[in-house]
N, C-alpha and C. Protein backbone atom coordinates (compact mmCIF):
# COMPACT_ATOMS: atom_id res chain seq x y z
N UNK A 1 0.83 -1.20 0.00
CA UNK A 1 0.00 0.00 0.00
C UNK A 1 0.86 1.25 0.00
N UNK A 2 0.34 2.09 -0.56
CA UNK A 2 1.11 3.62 -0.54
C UNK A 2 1.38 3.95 1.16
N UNK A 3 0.86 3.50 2.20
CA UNK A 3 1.27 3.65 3.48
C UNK A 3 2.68 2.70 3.67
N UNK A 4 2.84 2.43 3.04
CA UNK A 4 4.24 1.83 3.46
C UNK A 4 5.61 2.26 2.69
N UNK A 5 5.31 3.47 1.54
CA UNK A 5 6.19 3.85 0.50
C UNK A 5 7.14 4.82 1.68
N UNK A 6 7.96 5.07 1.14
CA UNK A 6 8.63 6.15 1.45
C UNK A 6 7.99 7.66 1.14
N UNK A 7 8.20 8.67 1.98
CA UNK A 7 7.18 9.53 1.98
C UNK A 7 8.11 10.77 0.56
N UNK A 8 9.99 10.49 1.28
CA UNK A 8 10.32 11.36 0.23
C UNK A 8 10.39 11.09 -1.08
N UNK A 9 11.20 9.80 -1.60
CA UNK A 9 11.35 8.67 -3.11
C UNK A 9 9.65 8.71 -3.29
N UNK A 10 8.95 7.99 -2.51
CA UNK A 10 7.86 7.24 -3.13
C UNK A 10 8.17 6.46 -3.81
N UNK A 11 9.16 5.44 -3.57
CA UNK A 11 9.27 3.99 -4.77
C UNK A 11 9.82 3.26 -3.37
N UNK A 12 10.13 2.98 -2.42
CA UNK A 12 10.68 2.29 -1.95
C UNK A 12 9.77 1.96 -0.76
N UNK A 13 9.99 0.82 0.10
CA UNK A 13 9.62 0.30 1.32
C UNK A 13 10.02 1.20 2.20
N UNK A 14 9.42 1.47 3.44
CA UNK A 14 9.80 2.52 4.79
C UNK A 14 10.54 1.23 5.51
N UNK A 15 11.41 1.94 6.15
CA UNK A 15 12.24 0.98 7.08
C UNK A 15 11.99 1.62 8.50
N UNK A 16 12.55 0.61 9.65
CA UNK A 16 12.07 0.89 10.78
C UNK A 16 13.39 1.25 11.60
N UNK A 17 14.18 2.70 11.87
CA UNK A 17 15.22 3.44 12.08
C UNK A 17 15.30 2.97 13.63
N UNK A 18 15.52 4.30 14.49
CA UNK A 18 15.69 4.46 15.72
C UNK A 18 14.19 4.93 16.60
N UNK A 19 13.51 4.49 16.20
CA UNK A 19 12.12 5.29 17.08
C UNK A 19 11.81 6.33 17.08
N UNK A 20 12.74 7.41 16.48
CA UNK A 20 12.43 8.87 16.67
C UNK A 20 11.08 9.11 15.57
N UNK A 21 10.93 10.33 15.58
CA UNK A 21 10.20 11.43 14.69
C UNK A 21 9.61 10.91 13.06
N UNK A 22 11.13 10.33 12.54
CA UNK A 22 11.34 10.26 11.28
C UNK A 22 11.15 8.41 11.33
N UNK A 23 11.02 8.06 12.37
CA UNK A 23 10.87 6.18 12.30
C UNK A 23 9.96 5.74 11.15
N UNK A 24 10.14 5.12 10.35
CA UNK A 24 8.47 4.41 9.46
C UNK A 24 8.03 5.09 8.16
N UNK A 25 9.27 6.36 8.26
CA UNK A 25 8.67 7.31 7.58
C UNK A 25 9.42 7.58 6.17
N UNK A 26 10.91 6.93 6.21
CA UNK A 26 11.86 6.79 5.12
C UNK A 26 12.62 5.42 4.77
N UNK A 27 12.64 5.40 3.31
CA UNK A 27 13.53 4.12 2.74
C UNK A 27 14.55 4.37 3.40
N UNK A 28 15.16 3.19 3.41
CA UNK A 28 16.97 3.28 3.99
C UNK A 28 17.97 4.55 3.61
N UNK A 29 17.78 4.48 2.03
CA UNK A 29 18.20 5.71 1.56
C UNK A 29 17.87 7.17 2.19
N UNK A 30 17.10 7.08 2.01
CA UNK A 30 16.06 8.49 2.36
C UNK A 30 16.23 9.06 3.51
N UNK A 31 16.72 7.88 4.36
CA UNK A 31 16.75 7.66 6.11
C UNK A 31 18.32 8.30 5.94
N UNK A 32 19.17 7.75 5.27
CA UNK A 32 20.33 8.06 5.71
C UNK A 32 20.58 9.71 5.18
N UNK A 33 20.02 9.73 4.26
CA UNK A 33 20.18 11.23 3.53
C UNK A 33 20.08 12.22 4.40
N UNK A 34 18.48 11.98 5.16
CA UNK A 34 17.87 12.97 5.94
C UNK A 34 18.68 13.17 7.24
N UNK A 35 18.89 11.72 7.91
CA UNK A 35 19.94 12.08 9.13
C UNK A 35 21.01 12.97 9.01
N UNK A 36 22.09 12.45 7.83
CA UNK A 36 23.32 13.32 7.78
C UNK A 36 22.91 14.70 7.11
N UNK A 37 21.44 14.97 6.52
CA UNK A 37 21.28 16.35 6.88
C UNK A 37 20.97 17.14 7.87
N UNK A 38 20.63 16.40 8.26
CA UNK A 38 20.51 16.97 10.63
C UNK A 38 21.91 17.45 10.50
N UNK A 39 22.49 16.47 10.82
CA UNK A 39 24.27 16.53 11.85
C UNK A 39 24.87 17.71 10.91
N UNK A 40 24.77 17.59 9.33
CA UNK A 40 25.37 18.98 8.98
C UNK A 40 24.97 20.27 8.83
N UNK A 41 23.65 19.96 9.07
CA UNK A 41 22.95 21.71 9.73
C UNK A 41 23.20 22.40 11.05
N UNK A 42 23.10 21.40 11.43
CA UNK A 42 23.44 21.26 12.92
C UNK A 42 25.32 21.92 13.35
N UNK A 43 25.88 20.78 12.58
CA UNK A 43 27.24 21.34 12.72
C UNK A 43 27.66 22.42 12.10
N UNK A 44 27.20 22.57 11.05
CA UNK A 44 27.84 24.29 10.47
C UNK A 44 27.35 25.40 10.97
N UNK A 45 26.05 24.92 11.19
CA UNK A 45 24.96 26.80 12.08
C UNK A 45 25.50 26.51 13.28
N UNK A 46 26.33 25.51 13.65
CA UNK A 46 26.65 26.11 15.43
C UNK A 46 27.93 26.14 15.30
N UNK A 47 28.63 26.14 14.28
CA UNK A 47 30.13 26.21 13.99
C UNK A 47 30.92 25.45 15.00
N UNK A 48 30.52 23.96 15.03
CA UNK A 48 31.18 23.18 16.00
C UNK A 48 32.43 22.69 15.37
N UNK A 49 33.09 22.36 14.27
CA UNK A 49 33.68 21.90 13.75
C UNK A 49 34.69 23.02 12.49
N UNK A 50 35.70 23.04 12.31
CA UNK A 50 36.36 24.16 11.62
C UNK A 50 37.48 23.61 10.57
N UNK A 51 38.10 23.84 9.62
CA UNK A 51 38.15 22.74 8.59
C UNK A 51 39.96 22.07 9.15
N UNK A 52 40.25 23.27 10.07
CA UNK A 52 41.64 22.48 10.18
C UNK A 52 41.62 21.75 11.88
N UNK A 53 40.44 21.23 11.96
CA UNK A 53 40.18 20.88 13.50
C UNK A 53 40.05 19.35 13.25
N UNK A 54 41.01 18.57 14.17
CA UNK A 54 40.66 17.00 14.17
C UNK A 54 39.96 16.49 14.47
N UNK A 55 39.09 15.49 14.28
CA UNK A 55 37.80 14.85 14.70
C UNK A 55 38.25 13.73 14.95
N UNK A 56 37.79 13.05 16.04
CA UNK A 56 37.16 11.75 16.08
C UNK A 56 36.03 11.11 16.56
N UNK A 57 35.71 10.23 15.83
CA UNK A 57 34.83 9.49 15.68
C UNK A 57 34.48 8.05 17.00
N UNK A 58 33.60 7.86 17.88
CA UNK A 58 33.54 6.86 18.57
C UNK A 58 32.37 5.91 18.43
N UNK A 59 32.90 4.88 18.28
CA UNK A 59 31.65 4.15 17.97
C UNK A 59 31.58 2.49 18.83
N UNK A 60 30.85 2.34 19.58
CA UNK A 60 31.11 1.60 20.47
C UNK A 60 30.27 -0.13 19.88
N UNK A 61 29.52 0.03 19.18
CA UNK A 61 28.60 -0.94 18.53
C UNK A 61 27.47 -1.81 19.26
N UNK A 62 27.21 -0.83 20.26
CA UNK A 62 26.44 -1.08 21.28
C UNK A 62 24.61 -0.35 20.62
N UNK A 63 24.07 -0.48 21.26
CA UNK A 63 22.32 -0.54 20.64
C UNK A 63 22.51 0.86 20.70
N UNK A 64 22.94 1.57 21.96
CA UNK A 64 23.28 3.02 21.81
C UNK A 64 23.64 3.87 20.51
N UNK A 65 24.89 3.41 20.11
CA UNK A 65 25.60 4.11 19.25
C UNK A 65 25.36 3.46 17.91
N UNK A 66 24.25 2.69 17.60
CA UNK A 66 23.90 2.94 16.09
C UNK A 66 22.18 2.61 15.31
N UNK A 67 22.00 2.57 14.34
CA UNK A 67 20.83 2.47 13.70
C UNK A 67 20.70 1.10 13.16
N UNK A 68 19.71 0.56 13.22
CA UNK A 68 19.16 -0.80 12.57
C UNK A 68 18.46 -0.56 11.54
N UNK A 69 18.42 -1.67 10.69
CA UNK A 69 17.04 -1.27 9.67
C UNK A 69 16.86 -2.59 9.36
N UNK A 70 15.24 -2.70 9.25
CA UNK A 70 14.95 -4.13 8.36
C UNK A 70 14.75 -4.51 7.27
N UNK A 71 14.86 -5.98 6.89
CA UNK A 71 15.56 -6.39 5.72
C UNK A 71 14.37 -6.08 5.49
């Protein structure tokens, strides 16, 4: 049924993310697009990050620190 498309594509299956806001509501694709457009709105309007500044990354692989999706 069109309730299960993706709301942005409209061709794909909705996958089931992290519970938030956006859960049910995007293909995998769609899902990942939209997240890493959060984190880089986010990071440039609060100027957290500057281009000669080192980052790292932690990722523990715990239920915490990442996203699932179903097949």
């Amino acid at each position: 049924s069109s309730s299960n498309l993706c709301i942005k594509c409209k061709l794909n299956d909705v996958v089931s993310g992290y519970g938030g806001i956006d859960d049910g509501r995007f293909c995998a694709d769609c899902f990942r697009s939209n997240l890493f457009g959060k984190f880089r709105l986010a990071v440039t309007s609060n100027a957290m990050i500057s281009p000669t500044d080192k980052v790292l990354v932690a990722f523990s692989g715990g239920p915490s620190s990442r996203l699932t999706t179903n097949p």
